[in-house]
PDB file of N, CA and C in Angstrom:
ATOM      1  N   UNK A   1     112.965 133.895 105.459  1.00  0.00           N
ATOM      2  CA  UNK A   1     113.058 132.743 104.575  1.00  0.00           C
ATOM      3  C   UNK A   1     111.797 132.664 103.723  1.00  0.00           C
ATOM      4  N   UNK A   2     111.806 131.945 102.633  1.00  0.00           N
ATOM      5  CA  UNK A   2     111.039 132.407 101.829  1.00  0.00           C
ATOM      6  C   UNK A   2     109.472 130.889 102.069  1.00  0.00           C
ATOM      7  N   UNK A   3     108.492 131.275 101.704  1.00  0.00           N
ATOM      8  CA  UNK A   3     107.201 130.547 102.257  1.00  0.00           C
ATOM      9  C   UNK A   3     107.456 129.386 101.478  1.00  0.00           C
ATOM     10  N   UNK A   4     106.967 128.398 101.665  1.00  0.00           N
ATOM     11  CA  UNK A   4     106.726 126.850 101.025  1.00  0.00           C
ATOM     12  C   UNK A   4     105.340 126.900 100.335  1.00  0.00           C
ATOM     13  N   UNK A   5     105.061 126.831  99.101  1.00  0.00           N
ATOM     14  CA  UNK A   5     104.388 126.834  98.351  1.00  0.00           C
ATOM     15  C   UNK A   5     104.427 125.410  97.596  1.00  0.00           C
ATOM     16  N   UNK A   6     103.861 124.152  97.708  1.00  0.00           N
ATOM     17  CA  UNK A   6     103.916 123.150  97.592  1.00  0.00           C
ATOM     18  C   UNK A   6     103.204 122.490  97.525  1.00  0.00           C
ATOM     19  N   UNK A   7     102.871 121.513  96.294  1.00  0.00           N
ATOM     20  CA  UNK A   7     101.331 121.185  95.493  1.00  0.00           C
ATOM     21  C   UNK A   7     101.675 119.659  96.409  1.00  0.00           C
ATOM     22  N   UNK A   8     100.417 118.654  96.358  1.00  0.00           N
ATOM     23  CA  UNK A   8     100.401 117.169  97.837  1.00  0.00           C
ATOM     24  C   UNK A   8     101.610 116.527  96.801  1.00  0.00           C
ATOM     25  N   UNK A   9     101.702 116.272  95.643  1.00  0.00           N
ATOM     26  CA  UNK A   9     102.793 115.004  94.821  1.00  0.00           C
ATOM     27  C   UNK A   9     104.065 115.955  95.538  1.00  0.00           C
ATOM     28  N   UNK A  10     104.315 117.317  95.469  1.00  0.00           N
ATOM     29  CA  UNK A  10     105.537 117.603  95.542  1.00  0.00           C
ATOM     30  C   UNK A  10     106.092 117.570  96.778  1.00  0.00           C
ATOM     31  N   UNK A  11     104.953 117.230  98.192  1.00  0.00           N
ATOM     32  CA  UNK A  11     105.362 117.170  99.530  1.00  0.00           C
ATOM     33  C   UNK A  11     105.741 116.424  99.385  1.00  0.00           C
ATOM     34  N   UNK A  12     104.986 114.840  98.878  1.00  0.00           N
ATOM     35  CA  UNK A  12     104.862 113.593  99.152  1.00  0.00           C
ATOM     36  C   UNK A  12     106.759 113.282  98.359  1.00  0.00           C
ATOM     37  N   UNK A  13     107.115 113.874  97.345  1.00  0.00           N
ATOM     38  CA  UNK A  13     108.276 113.726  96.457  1.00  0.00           C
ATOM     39  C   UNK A  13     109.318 114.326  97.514  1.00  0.00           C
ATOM     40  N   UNK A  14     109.137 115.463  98.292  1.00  0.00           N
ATOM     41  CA  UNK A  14     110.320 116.243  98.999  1.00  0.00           C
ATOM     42  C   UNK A  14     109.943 115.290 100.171  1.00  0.00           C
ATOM     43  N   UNK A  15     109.372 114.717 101.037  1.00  0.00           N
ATOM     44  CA  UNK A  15     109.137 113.756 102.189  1.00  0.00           C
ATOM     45  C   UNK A  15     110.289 112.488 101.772  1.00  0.00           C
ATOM     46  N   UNK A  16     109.956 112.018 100.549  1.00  0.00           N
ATOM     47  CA  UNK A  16     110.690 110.615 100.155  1.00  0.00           C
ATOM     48  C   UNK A  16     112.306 110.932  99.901  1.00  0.00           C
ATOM     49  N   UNK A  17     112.408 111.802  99.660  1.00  0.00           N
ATOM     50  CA  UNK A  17     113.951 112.303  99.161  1.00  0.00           C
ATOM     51  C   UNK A  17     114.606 112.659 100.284  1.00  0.00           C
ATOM     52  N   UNK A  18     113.703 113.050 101.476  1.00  0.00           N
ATOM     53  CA  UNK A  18     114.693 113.577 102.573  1.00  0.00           C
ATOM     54  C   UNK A  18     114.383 112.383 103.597  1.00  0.00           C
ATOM     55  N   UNK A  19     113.393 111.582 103.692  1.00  0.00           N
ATOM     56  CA  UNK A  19     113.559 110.462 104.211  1.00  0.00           C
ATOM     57  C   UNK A  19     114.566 109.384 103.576  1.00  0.00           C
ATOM     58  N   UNK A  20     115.274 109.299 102.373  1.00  0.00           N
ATOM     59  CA  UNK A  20     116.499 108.549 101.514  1.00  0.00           C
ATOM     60  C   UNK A  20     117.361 108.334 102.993  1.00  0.00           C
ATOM     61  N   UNK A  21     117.676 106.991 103.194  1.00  0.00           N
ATOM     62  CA  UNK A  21     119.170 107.073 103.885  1.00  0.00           C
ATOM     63  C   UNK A  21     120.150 106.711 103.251  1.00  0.00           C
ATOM     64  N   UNK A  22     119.902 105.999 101.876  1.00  0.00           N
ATOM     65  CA  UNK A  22     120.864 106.438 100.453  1.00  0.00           C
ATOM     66  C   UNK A  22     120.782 107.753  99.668  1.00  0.00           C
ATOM     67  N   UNK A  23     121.555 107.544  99.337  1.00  0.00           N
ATOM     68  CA  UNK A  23     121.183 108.783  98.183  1.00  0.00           C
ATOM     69  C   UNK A  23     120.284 108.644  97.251  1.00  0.00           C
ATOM     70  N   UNK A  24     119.208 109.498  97.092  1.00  0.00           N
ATOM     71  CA  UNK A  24     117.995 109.778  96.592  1.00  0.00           C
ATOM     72  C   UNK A  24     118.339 110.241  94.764  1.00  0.00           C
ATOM     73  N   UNK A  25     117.553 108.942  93.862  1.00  0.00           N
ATOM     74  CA  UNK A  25     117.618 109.273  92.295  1.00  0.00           C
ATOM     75  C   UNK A  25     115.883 108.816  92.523  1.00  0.00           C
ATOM     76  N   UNK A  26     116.026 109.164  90.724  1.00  0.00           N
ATOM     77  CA  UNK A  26     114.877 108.743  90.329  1.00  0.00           C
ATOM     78  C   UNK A  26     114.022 108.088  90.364  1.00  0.00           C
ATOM     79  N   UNK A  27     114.791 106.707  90.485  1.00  0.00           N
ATOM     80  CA  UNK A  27     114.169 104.793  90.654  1.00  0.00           C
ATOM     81  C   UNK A  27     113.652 104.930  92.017  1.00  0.00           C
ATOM     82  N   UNK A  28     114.683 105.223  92.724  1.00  0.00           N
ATOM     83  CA  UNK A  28     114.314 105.165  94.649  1.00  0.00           C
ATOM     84  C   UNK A  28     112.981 105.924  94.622  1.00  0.00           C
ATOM     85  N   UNK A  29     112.748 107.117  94.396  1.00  0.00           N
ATOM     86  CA  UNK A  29     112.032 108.072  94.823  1.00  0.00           C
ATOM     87  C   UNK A  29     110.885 107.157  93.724  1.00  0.00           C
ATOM     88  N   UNK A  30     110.766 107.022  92.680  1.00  0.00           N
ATOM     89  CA  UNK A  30     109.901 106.844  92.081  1.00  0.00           C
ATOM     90  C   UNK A  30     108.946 105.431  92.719  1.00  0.00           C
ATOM     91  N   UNK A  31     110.352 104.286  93.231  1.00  0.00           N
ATOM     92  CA  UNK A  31     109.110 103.113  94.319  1.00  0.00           C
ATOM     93  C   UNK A  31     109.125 103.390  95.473  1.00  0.00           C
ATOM     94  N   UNK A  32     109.693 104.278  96.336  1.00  0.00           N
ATOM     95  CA  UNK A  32     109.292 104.478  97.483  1.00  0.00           C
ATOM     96  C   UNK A  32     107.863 105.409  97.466  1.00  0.00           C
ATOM     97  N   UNK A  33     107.392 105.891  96.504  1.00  0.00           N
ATOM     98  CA  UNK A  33     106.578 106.793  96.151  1.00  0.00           C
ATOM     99  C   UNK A  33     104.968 106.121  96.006  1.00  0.00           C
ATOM    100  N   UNK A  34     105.264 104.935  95.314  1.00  0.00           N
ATOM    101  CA  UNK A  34     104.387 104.060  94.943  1.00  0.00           C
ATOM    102  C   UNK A  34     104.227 103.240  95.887  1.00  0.00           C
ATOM    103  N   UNK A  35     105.080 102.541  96.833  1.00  0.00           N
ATOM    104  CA  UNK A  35     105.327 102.153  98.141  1.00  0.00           C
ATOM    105  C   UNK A  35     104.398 102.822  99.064  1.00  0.00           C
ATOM    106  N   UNK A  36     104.673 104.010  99.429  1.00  0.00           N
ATOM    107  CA  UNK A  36     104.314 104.822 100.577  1.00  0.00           C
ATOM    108  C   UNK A  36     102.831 105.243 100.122  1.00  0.00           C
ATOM    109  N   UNK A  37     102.579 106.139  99.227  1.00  0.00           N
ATOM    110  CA  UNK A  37     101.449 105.869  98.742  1.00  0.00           C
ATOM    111  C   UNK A  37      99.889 105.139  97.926  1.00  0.00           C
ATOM    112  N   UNK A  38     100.465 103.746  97.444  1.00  0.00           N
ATOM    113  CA  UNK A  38      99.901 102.989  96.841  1.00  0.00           C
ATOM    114  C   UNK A  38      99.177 103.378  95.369  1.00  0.00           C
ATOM    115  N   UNK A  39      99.732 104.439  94.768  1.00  0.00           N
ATOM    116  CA  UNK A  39      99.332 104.602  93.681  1.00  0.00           C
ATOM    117  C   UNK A  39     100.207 104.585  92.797  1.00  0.00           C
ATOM    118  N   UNK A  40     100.274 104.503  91.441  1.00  0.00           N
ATOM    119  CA  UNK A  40     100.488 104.291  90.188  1.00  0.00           C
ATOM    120  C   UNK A  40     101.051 105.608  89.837  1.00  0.00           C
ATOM    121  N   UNK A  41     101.954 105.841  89.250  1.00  0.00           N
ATOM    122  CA  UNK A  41     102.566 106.991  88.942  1.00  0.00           C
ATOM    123  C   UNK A  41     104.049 106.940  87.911  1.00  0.00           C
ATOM    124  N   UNK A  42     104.132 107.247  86.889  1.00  0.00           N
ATOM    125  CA  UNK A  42     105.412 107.600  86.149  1.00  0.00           C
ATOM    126  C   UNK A  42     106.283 107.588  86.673  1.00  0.00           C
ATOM    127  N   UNK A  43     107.394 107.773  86.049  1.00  0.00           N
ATOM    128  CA  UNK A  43     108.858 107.886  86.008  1.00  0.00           C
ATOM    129  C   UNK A  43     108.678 109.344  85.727  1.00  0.00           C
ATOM    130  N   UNK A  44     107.871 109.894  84.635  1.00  0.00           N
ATOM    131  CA  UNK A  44     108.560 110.965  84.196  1.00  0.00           C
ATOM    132  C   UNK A  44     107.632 112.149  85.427  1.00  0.00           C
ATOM    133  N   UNK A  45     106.286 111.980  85.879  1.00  0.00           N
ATOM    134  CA  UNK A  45     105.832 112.461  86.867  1.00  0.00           C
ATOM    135  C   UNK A  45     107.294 112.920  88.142  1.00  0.00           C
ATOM    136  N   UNK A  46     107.811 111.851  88.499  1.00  0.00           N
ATOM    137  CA  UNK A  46     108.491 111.585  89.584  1.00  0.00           C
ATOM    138  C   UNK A  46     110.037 112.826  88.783  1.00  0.00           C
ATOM    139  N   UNK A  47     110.415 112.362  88.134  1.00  0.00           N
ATOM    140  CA  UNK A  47     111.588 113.124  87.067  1.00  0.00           C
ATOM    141  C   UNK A  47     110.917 114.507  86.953  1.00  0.00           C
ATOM    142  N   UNK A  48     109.931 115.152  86.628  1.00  0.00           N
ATOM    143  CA  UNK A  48     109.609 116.184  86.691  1.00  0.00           C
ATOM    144  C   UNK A  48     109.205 117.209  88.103  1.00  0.00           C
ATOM    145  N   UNK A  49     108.735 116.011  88.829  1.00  0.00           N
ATOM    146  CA  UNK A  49     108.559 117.063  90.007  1.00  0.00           C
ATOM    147  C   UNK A  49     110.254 117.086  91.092  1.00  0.00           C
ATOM    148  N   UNK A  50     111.005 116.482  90.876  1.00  0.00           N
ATOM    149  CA  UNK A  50     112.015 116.403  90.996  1.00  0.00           C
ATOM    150  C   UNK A  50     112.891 117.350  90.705  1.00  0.00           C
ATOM    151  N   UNK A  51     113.075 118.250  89.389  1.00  0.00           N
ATOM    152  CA  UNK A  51     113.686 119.600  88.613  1.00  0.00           C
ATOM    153  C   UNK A  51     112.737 120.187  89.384  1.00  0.00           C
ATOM    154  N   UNK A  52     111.569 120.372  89.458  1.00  0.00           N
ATOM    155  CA  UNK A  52     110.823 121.422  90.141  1.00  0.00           C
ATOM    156  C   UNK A  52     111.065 121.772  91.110  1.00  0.00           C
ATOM    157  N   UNK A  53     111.321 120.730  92.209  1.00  0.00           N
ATOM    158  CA  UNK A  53     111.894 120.819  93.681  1.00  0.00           C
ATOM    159  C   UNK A  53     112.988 121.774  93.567  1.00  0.00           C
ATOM    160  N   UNK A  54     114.378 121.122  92.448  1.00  0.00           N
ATOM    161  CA  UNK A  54     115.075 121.565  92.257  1.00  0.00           C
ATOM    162  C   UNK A  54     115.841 123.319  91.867  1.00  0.00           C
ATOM    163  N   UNK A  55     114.638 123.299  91.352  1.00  0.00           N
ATOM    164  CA  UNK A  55     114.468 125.022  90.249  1.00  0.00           C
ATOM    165  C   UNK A  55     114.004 126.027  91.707  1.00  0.00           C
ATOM    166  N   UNK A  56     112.610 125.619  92.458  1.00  0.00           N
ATOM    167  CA  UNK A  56     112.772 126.287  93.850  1.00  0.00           C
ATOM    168  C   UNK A  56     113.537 126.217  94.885  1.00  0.00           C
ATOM    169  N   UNK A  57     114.665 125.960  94.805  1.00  0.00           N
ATOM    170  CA  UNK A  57     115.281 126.121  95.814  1.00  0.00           C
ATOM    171  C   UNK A  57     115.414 124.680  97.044  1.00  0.00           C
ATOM    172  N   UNK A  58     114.417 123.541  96.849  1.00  0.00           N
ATOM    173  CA  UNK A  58     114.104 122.794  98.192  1.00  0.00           C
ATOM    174  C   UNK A  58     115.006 121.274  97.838  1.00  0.00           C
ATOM    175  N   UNK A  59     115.522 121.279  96.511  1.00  0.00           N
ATOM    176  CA  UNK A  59     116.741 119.831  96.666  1.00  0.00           C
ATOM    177  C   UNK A  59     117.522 120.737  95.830  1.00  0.00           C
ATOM    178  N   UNK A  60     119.051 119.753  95.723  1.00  0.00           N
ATOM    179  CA  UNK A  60     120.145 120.285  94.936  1.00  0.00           C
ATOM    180  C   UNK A  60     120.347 119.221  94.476  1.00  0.00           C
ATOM    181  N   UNK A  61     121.456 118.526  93.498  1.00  0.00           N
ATOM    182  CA  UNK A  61     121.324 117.323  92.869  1.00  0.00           C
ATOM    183  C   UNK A  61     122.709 117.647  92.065  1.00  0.00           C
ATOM    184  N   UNK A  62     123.333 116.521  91.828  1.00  0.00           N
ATOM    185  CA  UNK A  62     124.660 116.260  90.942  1.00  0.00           C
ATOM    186  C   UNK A  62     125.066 114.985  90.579  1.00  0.00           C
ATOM    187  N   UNK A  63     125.342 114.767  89.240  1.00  0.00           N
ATOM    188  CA  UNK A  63     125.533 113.488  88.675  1.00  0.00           C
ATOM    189  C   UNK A  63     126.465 112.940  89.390  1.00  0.00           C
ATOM    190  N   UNK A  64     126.297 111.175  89.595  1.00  0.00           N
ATOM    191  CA  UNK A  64     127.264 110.597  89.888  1.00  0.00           C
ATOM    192  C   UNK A  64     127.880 109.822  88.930  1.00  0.00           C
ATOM    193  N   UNK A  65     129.070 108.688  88.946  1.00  0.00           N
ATOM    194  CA  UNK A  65     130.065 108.460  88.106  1.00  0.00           C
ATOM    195  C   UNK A  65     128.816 107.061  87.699  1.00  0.00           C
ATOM    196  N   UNK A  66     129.487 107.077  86.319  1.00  0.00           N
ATOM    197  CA  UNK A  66     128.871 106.090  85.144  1.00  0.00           C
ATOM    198  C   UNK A  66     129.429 104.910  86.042  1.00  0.00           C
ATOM    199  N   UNK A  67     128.229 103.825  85.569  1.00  0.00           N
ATOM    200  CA  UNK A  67     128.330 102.509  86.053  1.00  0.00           C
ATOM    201  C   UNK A  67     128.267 101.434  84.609  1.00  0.00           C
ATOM    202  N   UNK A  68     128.873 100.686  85.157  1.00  0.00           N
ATOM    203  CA  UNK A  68     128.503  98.886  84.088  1.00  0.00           C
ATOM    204  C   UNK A  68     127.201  98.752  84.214  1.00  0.00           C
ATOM    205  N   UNK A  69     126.767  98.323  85.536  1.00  0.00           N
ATOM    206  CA  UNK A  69     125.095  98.360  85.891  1.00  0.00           C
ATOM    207  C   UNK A  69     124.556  98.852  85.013  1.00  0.00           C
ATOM    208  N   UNK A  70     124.324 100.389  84.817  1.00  0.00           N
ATOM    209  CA  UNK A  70     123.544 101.141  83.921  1.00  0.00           C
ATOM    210  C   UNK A  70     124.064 100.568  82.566  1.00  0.00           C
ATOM    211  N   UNK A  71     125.047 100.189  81.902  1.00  0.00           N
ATOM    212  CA  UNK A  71     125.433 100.478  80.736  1.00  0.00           C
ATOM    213  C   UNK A  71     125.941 101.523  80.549  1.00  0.00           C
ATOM    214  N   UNK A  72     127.014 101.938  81.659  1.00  0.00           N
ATOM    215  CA  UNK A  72     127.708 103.592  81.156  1.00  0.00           C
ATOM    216  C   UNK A  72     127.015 104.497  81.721  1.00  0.00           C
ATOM    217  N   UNK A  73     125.909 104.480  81.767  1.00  0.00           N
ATOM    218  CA  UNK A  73     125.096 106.267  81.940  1.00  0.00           C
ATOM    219  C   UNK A  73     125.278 106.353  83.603  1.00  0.00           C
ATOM    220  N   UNK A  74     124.821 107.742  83.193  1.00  0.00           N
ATOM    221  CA  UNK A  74     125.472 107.840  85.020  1.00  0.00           C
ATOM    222  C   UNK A  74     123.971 108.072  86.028  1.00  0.00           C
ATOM    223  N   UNK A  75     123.872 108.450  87.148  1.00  0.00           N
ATOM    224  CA  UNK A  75     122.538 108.437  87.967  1.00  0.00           C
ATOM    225  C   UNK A  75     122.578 110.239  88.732  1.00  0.00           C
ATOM    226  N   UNK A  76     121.469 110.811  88.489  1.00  0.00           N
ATOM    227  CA  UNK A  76     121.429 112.244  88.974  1.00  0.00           C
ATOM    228  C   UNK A  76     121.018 111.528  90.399  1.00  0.00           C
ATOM    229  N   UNK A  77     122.009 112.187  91.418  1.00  0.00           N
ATOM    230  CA  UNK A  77     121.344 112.222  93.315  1.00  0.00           C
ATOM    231  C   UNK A  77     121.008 113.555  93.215  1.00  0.00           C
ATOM    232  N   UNK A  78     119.876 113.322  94.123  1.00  0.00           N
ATOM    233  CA  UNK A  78     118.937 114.789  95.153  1.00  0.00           C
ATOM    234  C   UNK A  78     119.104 114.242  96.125  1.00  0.00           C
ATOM    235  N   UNK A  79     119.573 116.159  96.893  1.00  0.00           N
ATOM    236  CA  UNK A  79     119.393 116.389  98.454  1.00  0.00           C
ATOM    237  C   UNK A  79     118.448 117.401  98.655  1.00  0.00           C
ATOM    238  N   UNK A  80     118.212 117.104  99.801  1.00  0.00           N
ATOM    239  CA  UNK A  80     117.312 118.064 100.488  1.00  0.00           C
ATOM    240  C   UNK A  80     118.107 119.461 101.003  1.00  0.00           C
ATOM    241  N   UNK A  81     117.741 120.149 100.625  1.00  0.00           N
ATOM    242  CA  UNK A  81     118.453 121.386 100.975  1.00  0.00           C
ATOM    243  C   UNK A  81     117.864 122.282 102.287  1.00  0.00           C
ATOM    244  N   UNK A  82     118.707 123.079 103.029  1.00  0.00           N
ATOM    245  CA  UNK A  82     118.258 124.074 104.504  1.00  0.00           C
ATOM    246  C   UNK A  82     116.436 124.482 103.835  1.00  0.00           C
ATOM    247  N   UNK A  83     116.475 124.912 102.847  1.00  0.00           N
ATOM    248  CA  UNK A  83     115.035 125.418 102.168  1.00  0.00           C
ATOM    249  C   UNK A  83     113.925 124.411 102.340  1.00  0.00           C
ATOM    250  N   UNK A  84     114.474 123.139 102.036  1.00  0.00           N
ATOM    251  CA  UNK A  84     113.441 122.421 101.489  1.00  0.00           C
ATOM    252  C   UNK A  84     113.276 121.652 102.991  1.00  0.00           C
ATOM    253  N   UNK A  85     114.042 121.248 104.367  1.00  0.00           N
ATOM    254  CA  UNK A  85     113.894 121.204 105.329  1.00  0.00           C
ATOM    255  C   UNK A  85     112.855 122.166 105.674  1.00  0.00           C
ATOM    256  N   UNK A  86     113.658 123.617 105.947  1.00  0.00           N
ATOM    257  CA  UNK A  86     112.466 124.205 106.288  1.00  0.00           C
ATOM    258  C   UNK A  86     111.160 124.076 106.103  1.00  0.00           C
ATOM    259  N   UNK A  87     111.125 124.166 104.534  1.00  0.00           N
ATOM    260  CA  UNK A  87     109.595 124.116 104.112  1.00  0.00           C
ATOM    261  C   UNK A  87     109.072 122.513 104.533  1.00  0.00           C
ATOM    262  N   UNK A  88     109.258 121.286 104.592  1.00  0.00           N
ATOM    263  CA  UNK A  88     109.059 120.288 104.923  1.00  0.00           C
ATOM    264  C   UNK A  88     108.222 120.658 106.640  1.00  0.00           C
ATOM    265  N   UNK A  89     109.237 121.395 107.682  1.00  0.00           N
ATOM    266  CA  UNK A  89     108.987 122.018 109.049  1.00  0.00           C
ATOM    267  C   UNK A  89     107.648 122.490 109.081  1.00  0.00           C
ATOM    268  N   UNK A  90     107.713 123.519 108.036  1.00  0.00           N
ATOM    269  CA  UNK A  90     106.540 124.324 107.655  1.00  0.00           C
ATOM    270  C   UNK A  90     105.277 123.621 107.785  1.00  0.00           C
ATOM    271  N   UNK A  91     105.179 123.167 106.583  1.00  0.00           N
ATOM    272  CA  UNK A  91     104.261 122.300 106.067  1.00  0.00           C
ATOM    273  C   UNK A  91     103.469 121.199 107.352  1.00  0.00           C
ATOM    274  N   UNK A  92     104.357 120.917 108.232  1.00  0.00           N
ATOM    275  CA  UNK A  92     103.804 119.664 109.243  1.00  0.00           C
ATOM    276  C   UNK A  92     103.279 120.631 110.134  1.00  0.00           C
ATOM    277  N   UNK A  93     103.852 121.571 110.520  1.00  0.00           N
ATOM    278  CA  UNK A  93     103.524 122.319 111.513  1.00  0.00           C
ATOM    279  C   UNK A  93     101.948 122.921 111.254  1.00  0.00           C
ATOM    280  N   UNK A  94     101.557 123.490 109.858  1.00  0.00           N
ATOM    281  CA  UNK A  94     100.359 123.895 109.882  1.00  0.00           C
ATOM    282  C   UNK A  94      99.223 122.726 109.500  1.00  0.00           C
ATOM    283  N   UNK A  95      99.755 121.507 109.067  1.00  0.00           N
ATOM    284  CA  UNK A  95      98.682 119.883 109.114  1.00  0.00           C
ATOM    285  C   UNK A  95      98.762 119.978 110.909  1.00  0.00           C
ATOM    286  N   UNK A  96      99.756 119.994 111.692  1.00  0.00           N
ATOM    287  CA  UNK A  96      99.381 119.654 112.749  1.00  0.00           C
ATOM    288  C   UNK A  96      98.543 120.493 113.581  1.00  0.00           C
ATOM    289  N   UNK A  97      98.705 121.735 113.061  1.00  0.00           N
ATOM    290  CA  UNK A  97      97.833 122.631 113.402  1.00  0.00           C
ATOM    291  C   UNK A  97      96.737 122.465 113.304  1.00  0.00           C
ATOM    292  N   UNK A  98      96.142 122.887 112.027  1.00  0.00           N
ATOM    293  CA  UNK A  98      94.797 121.822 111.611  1.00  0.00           C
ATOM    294  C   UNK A  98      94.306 120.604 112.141  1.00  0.00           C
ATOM    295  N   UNK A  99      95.284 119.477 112.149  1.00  0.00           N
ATOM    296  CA  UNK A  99      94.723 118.415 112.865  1.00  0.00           C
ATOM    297  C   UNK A  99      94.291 118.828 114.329  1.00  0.00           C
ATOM    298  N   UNK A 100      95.062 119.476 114.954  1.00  0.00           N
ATOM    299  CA  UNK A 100      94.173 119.571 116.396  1.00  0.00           C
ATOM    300  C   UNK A 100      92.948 120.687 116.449  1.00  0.00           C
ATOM    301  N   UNK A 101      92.488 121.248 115.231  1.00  0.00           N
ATOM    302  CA  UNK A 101      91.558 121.930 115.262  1.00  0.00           C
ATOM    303  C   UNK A 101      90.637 121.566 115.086  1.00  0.00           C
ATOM    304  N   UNK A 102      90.557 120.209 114.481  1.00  0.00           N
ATOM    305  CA  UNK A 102      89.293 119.546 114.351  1.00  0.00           C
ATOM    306  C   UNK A 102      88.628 118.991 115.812  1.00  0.00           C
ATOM    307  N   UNK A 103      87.326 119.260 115.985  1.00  0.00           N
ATOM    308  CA  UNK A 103      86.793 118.453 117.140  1.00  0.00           C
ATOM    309  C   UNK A 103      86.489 117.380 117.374  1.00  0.00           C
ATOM    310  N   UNK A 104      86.790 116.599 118.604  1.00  0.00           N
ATOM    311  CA  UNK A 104      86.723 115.709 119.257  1.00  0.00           C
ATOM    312  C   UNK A 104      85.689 114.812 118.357  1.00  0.00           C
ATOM    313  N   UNK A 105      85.675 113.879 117.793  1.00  0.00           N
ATOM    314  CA  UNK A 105      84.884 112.767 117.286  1.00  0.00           C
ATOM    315  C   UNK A 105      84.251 113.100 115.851  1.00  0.00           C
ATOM    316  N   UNK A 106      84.072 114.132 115.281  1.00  0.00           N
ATOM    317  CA  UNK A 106      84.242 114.660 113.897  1.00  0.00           C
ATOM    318  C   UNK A 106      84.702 113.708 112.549  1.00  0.00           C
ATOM    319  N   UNK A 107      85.944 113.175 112.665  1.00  0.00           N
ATOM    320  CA  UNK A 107      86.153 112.197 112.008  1.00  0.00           C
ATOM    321  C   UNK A 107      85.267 110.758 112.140  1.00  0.00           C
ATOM    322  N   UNK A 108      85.275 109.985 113.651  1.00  0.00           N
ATOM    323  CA  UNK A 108      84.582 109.470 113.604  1.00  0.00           C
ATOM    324  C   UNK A 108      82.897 109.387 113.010  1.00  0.00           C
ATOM    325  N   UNK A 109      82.517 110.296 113.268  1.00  0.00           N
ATOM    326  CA  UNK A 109      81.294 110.110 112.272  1.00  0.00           C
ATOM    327  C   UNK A 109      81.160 109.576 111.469  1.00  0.00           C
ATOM    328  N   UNK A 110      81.603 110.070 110.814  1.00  0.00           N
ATOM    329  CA  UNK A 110      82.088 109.250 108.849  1.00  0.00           C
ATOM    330  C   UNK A 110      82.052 108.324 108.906  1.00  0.00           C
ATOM    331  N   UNK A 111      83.027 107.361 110.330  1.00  0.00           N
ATOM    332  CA  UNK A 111      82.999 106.290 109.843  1.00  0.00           C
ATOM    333  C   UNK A 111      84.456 105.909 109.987  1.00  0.00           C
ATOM    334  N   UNK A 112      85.794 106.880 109.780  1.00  0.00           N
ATOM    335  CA  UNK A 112      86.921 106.676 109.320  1.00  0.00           C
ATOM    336  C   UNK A 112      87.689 106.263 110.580  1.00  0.00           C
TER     337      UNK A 112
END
């Protein structure tokens, strides 16, 4: 299977989409995003790393039917795809790795 190569917005974007227990668009992903992380961020940020997910392999996505709500236009859903699971797997497995490599009170120092 092929490696997960994945910049922190695009974890943090494939985390929120496969945590969806609706179906995952733009709006959702874009305040759960701002939600979960507390920062400030676009629509079109969120819309772009979204096709990106998409173009590698780690969501799939298909329009759904036009609404009144919208005014007619219709809403693109993303899923998480076997790929983008995996790589999600991936990804925790070598933070958790790391995290237990750090020694005993290390963080504390700092302060944190």
């Amino acid at each position: 299977m092929r490696r997960a190569f994945l910049g922190e917005f695009e974890e943090i974007v494939l985390l929120v989409v496969a945590s969806c227990h609706l179906e995952a668009y733009g709006v959702n992903v874009w305040e759960q995003v701002q939600e979960q992380t507390g920062r400030k961020i676009t629509m079109s940020a969120v819309h772009a790393t979204l096709y990106r997910l998409e173009e590698k392999g780690f969501l799939n996505s298909h329009m759904g039917g036009s609404t009144q709500e919208r005014g007619g236009r219709r809403k693109r859903f993303f899923k998480l795809t076997p790929a983008g699971a995996h790589a999600l797997q991936e990804i925790q497995a070598i933070r958790s790795k790391l995290w237990q490599g750090i020694p005993q009170g290390v963080i504390q120092l700092f302060g944190i």
